[in-house]
C-alpha atoms as a PDB file:
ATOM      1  CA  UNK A   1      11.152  16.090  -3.828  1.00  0.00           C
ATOM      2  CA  UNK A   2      14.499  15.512  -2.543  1.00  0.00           C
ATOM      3  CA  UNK A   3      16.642  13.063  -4.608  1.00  0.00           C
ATOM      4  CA  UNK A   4      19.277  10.912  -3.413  1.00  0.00           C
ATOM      5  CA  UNK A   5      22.610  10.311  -4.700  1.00  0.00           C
ATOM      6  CA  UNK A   6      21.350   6.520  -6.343  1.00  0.00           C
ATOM      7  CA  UNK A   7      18.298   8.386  -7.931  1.00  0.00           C
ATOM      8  CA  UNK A   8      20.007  11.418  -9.797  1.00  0.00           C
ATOM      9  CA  UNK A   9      18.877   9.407 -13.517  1.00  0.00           C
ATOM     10  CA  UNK A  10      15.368   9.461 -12.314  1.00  0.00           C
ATOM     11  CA  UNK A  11      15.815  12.724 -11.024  1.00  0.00           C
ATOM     12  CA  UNK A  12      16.448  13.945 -14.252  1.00  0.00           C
ATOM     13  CA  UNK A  13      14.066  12.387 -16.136  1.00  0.00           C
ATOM     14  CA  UNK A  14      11.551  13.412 -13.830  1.00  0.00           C
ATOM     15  CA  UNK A  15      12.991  17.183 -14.131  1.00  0.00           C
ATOM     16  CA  UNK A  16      12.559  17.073 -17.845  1.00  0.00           C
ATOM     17  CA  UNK A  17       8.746  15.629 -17.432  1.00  0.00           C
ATOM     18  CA  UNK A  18       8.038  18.975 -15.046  1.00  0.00           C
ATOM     19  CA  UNK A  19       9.113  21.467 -17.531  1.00  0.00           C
ATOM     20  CA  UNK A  20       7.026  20.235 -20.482  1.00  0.00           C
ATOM     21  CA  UNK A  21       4.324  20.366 -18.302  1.00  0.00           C
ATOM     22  CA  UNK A  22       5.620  23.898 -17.062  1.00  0.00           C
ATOM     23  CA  UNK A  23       5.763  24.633 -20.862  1.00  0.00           C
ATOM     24  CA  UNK A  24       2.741  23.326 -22.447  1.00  0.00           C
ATOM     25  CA  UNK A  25       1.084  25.665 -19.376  1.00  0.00           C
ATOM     26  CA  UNK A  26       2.868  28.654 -20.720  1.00  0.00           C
ATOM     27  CA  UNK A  27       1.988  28.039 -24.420  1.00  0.00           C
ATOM     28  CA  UNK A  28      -1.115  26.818 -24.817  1.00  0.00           C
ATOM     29  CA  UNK A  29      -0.498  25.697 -28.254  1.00  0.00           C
ATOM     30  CA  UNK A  30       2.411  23.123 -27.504  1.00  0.00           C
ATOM     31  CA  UNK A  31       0.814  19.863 -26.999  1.00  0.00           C
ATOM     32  CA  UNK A  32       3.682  17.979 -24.653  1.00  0.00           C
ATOM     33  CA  UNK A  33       1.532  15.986 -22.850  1.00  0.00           C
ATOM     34  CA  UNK A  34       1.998  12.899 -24.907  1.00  0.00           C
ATOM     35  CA  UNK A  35       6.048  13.401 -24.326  1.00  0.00           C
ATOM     36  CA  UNK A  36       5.852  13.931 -20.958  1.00  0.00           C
ATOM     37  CA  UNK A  37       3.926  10.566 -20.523  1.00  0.00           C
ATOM     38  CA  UNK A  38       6.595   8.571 -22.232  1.00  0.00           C
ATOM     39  CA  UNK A  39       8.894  10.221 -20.003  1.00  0.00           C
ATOM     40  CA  UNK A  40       6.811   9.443 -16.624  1.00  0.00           C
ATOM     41  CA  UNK A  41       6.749   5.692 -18.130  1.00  0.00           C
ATOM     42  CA  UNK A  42      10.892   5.915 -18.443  1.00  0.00           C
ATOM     43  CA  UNK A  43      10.527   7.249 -15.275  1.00  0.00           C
ATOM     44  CA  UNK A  44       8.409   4.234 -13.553  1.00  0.00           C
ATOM     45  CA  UNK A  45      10.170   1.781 -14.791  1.00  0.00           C
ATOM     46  CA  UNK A  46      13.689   3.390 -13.376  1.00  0.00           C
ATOM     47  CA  UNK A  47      12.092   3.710 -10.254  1.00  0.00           C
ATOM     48  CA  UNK A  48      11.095   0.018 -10.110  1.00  0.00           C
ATOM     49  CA  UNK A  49      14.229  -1.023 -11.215  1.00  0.00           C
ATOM     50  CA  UNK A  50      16.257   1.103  -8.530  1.00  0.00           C
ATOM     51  CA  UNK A  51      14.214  -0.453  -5.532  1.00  0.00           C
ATOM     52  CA  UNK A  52      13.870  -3.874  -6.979  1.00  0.00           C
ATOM     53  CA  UNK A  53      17.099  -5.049  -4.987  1.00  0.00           C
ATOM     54  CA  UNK A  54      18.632  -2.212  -2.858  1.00  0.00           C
ATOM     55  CA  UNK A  55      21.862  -2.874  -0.917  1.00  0.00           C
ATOM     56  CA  UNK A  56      22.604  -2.072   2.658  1.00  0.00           C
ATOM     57  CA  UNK A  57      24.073   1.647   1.935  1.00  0.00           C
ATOM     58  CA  UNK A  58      21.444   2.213  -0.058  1.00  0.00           C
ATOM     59  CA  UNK A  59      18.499   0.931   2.376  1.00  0.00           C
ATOM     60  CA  UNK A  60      20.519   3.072   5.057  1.00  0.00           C
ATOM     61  CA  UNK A  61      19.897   6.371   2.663  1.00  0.00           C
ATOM     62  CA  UNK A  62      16.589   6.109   1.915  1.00  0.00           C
ATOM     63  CA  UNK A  63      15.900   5.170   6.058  1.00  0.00           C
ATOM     64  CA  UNK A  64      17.616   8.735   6.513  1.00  0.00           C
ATOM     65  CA  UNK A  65      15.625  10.498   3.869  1.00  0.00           C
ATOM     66  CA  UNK A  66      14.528  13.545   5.211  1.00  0.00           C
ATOM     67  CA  UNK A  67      10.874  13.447   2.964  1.00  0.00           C
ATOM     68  CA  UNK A  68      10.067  10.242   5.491  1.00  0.00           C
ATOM     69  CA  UNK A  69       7.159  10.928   7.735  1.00  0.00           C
ATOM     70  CA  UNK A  70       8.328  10.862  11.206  1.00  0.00           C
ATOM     71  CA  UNK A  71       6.702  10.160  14.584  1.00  0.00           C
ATOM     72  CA  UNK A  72       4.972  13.502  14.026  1.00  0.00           C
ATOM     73  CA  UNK A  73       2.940  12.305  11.236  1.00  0.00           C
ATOM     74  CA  UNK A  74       2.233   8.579  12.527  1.00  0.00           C
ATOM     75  CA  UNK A  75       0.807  10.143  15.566  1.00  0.00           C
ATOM     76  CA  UNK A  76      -1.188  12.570  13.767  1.00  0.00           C
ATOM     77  CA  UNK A  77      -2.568   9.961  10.982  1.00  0.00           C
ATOM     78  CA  UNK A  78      -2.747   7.216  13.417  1.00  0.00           C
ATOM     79  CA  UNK A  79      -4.049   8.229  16.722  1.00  0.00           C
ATOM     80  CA  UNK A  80      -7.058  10.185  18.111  1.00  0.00           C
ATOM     81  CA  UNK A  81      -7.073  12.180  21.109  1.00  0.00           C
ATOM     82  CA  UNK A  82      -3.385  12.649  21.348  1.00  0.00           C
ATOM     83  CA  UNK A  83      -2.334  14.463  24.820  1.00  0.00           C
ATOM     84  CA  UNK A  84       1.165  15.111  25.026  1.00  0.00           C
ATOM     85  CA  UNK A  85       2.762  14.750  28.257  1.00  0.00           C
ATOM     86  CA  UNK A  86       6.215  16.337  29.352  1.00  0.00           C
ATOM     87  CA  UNK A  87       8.680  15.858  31.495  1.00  0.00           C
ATOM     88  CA  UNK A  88      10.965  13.444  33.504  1.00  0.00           C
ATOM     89  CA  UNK A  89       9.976  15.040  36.889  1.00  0.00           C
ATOM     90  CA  UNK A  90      13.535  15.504  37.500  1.00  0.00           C
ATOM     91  CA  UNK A  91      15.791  17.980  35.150  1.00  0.00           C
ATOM     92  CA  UNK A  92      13.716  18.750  32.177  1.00  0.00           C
ATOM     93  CA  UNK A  93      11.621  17.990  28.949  1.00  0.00           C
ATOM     94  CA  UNK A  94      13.528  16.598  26.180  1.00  0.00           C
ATOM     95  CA  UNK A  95      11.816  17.450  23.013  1.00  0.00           C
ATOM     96  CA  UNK A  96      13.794  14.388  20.693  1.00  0.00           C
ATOM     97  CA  UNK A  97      10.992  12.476  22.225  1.00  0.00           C
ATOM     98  CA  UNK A  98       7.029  12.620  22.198  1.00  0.00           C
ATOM     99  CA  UNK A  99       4.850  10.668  23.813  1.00  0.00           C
ATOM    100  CA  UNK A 100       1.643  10.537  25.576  1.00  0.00           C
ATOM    101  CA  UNK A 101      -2.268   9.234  25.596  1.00  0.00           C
ATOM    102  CA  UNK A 102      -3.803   8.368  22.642  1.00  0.00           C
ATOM    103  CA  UNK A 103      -6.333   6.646  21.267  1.00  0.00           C
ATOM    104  CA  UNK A 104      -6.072   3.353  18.300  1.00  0.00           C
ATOM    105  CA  UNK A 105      -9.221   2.689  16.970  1.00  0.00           C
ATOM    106  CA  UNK A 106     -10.819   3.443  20.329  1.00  0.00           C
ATOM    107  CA  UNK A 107      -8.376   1.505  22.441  1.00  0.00           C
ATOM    108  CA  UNK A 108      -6.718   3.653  24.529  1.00  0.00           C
ATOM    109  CA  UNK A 109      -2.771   3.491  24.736  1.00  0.00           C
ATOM    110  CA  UNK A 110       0.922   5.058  25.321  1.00  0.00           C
ATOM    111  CA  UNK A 111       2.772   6.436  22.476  1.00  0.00           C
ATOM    112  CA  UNK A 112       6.279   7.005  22.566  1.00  0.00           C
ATOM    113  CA  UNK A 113       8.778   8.341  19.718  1.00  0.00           C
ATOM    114  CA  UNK A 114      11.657   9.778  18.850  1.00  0.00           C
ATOM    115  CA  UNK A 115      11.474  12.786  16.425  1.00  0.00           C
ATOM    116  CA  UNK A 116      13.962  14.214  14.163  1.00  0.00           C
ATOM    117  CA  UNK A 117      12.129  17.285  12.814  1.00  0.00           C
ATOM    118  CA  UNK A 118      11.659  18.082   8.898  1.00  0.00           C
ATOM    119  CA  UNK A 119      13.379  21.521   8.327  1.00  0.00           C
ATOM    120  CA  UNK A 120      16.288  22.951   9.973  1.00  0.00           C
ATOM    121  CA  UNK A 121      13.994  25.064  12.580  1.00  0.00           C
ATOM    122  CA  UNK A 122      12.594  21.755  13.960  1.00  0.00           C
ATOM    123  CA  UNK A 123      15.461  19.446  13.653  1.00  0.00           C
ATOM    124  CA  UNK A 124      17.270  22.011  15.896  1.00  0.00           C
ATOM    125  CA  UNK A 125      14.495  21.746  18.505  1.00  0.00           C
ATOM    126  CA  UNK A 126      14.069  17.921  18.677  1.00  0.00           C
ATOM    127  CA  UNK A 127      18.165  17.600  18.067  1.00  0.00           C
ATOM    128  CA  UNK A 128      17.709  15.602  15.262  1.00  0.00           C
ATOM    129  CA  UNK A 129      15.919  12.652  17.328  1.00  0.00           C
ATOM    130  CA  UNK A 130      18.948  12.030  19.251  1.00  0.00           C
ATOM    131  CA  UNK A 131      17.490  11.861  22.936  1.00  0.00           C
ATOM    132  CA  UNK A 132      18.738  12.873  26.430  1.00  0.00           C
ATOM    133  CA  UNK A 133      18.431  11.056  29.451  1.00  0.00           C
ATOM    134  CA  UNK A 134      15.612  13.040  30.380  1.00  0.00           C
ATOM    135  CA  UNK A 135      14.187  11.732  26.891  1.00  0.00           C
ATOM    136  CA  UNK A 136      14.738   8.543  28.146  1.00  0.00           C
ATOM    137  CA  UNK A 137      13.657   9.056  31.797  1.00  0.00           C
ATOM    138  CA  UNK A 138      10.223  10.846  30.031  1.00  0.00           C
ATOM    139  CA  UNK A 139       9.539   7.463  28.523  1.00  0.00           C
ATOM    140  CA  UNK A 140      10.301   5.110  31.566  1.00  0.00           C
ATOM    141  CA  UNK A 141       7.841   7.666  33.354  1.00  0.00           C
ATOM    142  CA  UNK A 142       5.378   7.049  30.064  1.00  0.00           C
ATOM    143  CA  UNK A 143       5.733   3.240  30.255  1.00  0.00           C
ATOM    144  CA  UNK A 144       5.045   2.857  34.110  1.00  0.00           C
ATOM    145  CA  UNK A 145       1.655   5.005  33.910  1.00  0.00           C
ATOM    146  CA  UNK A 146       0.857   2.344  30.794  1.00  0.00           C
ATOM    147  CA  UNK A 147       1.437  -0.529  33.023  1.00  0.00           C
ATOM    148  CA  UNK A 148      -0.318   1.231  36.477  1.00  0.00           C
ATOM    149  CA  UNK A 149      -3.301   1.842  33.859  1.00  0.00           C
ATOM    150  CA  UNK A 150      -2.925  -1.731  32.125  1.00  0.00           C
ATOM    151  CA  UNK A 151      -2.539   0.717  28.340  1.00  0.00           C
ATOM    152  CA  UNK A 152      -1.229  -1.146  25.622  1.00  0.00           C
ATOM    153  CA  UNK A 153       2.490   0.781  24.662  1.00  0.00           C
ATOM    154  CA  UNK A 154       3.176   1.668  20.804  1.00  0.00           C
ATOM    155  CA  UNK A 155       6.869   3.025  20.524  1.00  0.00           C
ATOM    156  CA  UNK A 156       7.674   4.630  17.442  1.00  0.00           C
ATOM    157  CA  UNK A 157      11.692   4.506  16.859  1.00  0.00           C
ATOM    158  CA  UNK A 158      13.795   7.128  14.257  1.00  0.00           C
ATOM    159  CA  UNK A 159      17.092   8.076  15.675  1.00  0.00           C
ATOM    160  CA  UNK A 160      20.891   8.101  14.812  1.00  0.00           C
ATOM    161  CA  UNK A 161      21.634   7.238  18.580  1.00  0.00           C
ATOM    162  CA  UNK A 162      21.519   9.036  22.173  1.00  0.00           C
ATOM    163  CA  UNK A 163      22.717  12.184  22.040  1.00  0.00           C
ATOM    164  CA  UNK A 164      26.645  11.865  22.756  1.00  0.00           C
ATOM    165  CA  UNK A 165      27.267  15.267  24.094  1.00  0.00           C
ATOM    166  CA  UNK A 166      29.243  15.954  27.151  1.00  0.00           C
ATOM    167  CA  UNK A 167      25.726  17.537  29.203  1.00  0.00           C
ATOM    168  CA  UNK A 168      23.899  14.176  28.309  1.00  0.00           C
ATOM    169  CA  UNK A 169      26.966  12.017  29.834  1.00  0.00           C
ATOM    170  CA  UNK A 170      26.949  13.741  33.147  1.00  0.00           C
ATOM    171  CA  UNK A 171      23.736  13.659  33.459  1.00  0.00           C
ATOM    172  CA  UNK A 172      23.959   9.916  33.335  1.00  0.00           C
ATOM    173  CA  UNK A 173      23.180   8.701  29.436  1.00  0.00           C
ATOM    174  CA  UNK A 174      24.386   5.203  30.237  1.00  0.00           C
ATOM    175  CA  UNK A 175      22.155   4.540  33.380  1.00  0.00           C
ATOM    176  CA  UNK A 176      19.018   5.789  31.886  1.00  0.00           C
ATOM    177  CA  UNK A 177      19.132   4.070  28.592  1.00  0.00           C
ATOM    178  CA  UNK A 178      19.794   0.975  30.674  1.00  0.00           C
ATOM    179  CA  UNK A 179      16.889   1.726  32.876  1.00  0.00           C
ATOM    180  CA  UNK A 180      14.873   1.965  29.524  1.00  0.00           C
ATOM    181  CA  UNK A 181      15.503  -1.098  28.366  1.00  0.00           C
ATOM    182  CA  UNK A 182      15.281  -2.545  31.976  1.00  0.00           C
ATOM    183  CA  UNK A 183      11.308  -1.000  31.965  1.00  0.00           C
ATOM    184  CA  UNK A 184      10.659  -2.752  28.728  1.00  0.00           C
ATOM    185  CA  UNK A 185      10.985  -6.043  29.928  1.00  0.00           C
ATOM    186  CA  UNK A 186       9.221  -5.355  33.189  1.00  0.00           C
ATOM    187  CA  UNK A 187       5.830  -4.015  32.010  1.00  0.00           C
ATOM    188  CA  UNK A 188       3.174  -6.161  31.997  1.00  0.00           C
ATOM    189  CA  UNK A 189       0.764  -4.779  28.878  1.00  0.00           C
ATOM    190  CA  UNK A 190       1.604  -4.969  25.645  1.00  0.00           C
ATOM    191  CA  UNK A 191       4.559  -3.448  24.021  1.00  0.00           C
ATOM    192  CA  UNK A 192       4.873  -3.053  20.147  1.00  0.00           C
ATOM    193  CA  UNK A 193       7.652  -1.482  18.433  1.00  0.00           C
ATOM    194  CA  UNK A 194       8.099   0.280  15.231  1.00  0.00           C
ATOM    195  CA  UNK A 195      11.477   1.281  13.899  1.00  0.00           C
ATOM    196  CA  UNK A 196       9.794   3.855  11.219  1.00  0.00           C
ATOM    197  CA  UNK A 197      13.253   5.036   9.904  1.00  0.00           C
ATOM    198  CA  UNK A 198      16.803   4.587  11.888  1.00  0.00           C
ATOM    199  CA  UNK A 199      16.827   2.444  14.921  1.00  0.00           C
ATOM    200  CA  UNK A 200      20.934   3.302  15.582  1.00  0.00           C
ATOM    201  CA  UNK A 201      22.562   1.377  19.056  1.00  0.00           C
ATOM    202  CA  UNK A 202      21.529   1.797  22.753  1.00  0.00           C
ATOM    203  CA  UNK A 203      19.060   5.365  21.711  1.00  0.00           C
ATOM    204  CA  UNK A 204      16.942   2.675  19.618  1.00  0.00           C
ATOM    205  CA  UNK A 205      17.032  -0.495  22.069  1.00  0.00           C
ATOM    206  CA  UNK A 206      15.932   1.337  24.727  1.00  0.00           C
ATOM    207  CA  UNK A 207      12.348   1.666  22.528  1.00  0.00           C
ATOM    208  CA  UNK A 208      12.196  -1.450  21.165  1.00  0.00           C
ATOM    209  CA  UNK A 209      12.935  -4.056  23.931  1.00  0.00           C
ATOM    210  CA  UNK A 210       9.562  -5.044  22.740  1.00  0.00           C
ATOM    211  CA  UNK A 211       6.801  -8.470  22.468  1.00  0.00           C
ATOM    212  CA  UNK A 212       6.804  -7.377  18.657  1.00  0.00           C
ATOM    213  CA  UNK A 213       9.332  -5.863  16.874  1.00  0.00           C
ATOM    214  CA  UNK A 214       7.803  -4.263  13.528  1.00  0.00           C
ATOM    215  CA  UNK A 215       9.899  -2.689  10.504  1.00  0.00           C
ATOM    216  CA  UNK A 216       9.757  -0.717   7.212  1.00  0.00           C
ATOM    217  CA  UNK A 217      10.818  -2.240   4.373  1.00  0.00           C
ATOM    218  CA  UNK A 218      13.383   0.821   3.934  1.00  0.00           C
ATOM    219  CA  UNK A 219      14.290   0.870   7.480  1.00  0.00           C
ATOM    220  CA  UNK A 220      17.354  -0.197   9.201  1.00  0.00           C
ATOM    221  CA  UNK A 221      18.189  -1.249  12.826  1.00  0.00           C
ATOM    222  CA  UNK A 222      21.668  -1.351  14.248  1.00  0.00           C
ATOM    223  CA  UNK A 223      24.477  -1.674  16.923  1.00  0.00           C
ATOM    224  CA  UNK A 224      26.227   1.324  15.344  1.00  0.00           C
ATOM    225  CA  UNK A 225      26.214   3.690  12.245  1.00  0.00           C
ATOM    226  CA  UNK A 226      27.864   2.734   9.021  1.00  0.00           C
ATOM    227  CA  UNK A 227      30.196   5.674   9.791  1.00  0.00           C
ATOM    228  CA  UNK A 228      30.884   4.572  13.394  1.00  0.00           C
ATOM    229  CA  UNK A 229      31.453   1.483  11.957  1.00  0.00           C
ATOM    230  CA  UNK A 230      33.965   2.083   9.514  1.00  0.00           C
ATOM    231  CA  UNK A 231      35.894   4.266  11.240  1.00  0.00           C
ATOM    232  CA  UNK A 232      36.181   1.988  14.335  1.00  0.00           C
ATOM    233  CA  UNK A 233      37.061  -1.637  12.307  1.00  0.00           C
ATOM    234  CA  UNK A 234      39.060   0.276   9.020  1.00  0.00           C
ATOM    235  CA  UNK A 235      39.946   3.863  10.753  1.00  0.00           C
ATOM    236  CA  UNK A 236      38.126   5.155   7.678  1.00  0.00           C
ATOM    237  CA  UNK A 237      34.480   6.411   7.717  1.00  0.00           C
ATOM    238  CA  UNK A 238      34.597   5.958   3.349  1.00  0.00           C
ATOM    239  CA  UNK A 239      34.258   2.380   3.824  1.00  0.00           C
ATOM    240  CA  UNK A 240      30.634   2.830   5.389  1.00  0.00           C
ATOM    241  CA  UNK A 241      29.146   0.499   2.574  1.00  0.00           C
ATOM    242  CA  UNK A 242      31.560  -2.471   3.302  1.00  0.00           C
ATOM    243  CA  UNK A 243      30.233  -1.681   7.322  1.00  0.00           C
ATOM    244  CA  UNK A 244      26.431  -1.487   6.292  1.00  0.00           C
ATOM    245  CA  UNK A 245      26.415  -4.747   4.701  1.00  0.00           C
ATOM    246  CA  UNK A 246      28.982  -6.077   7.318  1.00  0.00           C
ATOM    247  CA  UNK A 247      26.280  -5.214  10.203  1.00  0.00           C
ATOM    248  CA  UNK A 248      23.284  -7.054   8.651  1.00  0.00           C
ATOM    249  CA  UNK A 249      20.805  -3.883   9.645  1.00  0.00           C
ATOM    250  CA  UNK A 250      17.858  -4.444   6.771  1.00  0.00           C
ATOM    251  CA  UNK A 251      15.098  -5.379   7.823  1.00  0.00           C
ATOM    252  CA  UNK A 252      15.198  -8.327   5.458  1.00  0.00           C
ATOM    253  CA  UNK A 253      18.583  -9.865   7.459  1.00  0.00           C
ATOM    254  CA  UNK A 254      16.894  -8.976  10.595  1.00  0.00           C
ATOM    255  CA  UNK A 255      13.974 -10.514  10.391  1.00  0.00           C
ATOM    256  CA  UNK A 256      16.077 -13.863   9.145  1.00  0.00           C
ATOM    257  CA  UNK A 257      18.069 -13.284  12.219  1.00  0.00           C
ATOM    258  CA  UNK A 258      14.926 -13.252  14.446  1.00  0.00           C
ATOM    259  CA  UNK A 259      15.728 -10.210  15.443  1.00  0.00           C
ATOM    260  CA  UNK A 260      12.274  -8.530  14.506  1.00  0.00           C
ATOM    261  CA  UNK A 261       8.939 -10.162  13.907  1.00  0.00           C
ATOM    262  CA  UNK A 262       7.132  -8.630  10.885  1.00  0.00           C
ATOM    263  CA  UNK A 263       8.340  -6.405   8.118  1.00  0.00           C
ATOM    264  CA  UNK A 264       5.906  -3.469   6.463  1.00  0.00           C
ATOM    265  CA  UNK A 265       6.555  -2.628   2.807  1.00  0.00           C
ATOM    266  CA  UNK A 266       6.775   0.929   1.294  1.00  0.00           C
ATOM    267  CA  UNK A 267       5.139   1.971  -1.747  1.00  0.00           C
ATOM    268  CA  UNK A 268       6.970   1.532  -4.668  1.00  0.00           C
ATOM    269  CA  UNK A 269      10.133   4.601  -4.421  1.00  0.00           C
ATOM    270  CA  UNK A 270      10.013   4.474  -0.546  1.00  0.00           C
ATOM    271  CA  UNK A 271       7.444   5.945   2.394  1.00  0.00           C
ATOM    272  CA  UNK A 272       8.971   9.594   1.307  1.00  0.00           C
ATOM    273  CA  UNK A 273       6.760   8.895  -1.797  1.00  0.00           C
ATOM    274  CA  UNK A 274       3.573   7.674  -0.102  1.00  0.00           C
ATOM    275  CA  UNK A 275       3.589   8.723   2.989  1.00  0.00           C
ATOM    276  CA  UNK A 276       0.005   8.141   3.803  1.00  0.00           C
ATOM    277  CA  UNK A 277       0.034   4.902   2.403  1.00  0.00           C
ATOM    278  CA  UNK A 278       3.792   4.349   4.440  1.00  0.00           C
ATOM    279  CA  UNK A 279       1.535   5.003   7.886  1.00  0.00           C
ATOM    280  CA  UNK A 280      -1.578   3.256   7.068  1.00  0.00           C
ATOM    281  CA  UNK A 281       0.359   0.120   6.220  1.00  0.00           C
ATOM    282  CA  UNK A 282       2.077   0.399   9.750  1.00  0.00           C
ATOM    283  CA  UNK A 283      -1.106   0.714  11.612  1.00  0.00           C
ATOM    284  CA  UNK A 284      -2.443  -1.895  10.322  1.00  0.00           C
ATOM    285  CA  UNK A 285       0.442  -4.192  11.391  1.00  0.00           C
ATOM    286  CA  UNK A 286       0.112  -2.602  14.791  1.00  0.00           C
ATOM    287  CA  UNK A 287      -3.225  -3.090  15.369  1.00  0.00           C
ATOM    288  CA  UNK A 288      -2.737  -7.179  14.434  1.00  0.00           C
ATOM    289  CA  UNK A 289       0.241  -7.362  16.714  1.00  0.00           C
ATOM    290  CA  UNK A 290      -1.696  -5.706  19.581  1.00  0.00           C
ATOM    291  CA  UNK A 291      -4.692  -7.674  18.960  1.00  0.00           C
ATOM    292  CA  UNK A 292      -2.268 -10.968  18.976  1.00  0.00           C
ATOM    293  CA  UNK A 293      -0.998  -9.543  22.424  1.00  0.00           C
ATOM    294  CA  UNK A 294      -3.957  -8.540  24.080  1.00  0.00           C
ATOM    295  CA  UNK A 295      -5.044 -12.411  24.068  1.00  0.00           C
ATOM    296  CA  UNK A 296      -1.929 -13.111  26.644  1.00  0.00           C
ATOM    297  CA  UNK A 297      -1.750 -12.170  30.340  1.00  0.00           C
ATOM    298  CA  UNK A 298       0.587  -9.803  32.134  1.00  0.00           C
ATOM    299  CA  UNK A 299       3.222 -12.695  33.380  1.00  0.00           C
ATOM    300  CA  UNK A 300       2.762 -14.085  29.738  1.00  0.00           C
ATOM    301  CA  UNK A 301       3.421 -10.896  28.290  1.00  0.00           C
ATOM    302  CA  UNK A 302       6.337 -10.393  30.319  1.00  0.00           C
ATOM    303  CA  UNK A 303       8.008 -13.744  30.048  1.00  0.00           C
ATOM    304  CA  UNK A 304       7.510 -13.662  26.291  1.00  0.00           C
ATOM    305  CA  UNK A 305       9.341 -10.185  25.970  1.00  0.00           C
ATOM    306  CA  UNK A 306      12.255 -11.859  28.201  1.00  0.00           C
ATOM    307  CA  UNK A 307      12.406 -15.229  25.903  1.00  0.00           C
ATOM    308  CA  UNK A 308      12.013 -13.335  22.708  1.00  0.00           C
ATOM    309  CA  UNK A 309      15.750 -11.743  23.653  1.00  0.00           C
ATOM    310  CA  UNK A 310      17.579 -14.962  25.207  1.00  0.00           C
ATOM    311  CA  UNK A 311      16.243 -16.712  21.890  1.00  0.00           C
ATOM    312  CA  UNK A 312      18.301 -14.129  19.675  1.00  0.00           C
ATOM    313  CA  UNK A 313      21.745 -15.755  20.579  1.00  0.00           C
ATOM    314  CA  UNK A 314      20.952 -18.902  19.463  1.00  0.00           C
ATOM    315  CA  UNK A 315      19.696 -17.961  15.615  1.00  0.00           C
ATOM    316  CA  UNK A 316      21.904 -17.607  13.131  1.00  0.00           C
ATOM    317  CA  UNK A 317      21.669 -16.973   9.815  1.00  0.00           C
ATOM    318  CA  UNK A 318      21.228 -20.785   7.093  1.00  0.00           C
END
């Protein structure tokens, strides 16, 4: 279990639980069990009390926790028949996205994600979930089979941002995330999206120009990074917590700003604790929004994709 820098008391405490246990199984005669309980209790009630109000900098660590499943493990837990498809049919594959057919409780569908990898072997190959614009050309491709076929589209969104290298930019980063977004709003089948971790600027809109707009509890959704942020408005990238709670990315203030349209909780601790649970609790949100959408035509759907954004300019927060 990786700890982060908030939860080094429960860390410990949870350290010192393991090795009675790690001791009583050496010795058979030490009876720890009873101690160990008391300090699992300690340890519950820390827990509870770190993620009973979490501020922005906080809710932006545990949304970047590597020990959260990814679109790798939604699509596996969620979906049935998964076939990948590759490609942008013009330069290359870009591997910081997946997507392809699949199958939600027999309904046939697109999935699209972005996918940051869980060791350094596999972060390296999907570069950390920070897409191309052949990632983003592979999902306009996805999105206009979904709408040729009349399949429902599920995006799953985890990213930092588009990739900002110099390779990316020639190859025209700007144009195809704005030809992302631009295919969101014209498709007429439903289009849910899921910001499962980091939704960071222009990598994450061009997912989730969406009918529904779904979060994690833990998650956050953004213009920028923290960093970014703070060294942009302060010249100073240490002032990230004054920027995360400056930017209003919890899903909490987004969902007051109208921003998104349903927020998922986490078990108790985070979805790094519960994974399982995490994705199960996501599908089943999914699955309502989709069945909500499925009632409306293709104009409808597309007109109430449109509205949905014009209608974010006028909310503000009470």
């Amino acid at each position: 279990m990786t700890y982060l820098d908030f939860e080094k008391p429960l860390a410990d405490i949870e350290g010192k639980a393991e090795e009675l246990r790690a001791l009583g199984k050496r010795d058979d005669g030490v009876d720890v069990e009873k101690e160990a309980a008391a300090l699992d209790k300690k340890a519950g009630a820390l827990l509870k009390e770190l993620y009973e109000d979490l501020d922005p900098w906080r809710k932006t660590q545990v949304a970047r926790h590597p020990g959260r499943p990814h679109c790798s493990d939604y699509i596996a837990q969620l979906f049935t028949e998964y076939t990948p498809l590759a490609g942008d049919r013009a330069f290359g594959d870009d591997y910081a996205v997946m997507g392809g057919l699949v199958r939600l409780n027999d309904q046939p569908c697109i999935v699209i994600g972005q996918e940051k990898g869980n060791d350094t072997k596999s972060r390296l190959h999907h570069n950390f979930g920070m897409a191309r614009p052949e990632g983003y050309r592979k999902a306009i491709r996805l999105m206009e089979l979904a709408n040729r076929f009349e399949l429902p589209v599920i995006t799953l969104v985890d990213t930092s941002g588009a990739y900002p290298g110099k390779g990316a930019e020639e190859r025209g980063q700007s144009e195809a995330i704005a030809r992302c977004t631009q295919k969101c709003l014209e498709i007429g089948v439903p289009l849910v999206s899921v910001i499962i971790g980091e939704g960071g600027s222009g990598g994450a809109v061009a997912f989730a120009t969406a009918n529904r707009i779904i979060m994690l509890e833990h998650s956050i959704y953004s213009v920028i990074s923290p960093e970014g942020c703070a060294s942009i408005l302060w010249k100073d990238a240490e002032k990230m917590r004054e920027a995360a709670q400056a930017l209003r990315l919890t899903a909490q203030d987004l969902k007051k700003l109208g921003v998104i349209d349903s927020i998922v909780p986490e078990p108790l601790g985070g979805a790094q604790r519960d994974p399982r649970a995490a994705i199960e609790a996501a599908g089943n949100e999914i699955l309502k929004m989709l069945k909500d959408l499925g009632q409306k035509s293709a104009k409808e759907l597309v007109s109430d994709r449109r509205q949905k954004f014009i209608d974010m300019g006028k909310t503000s927060l009470a």
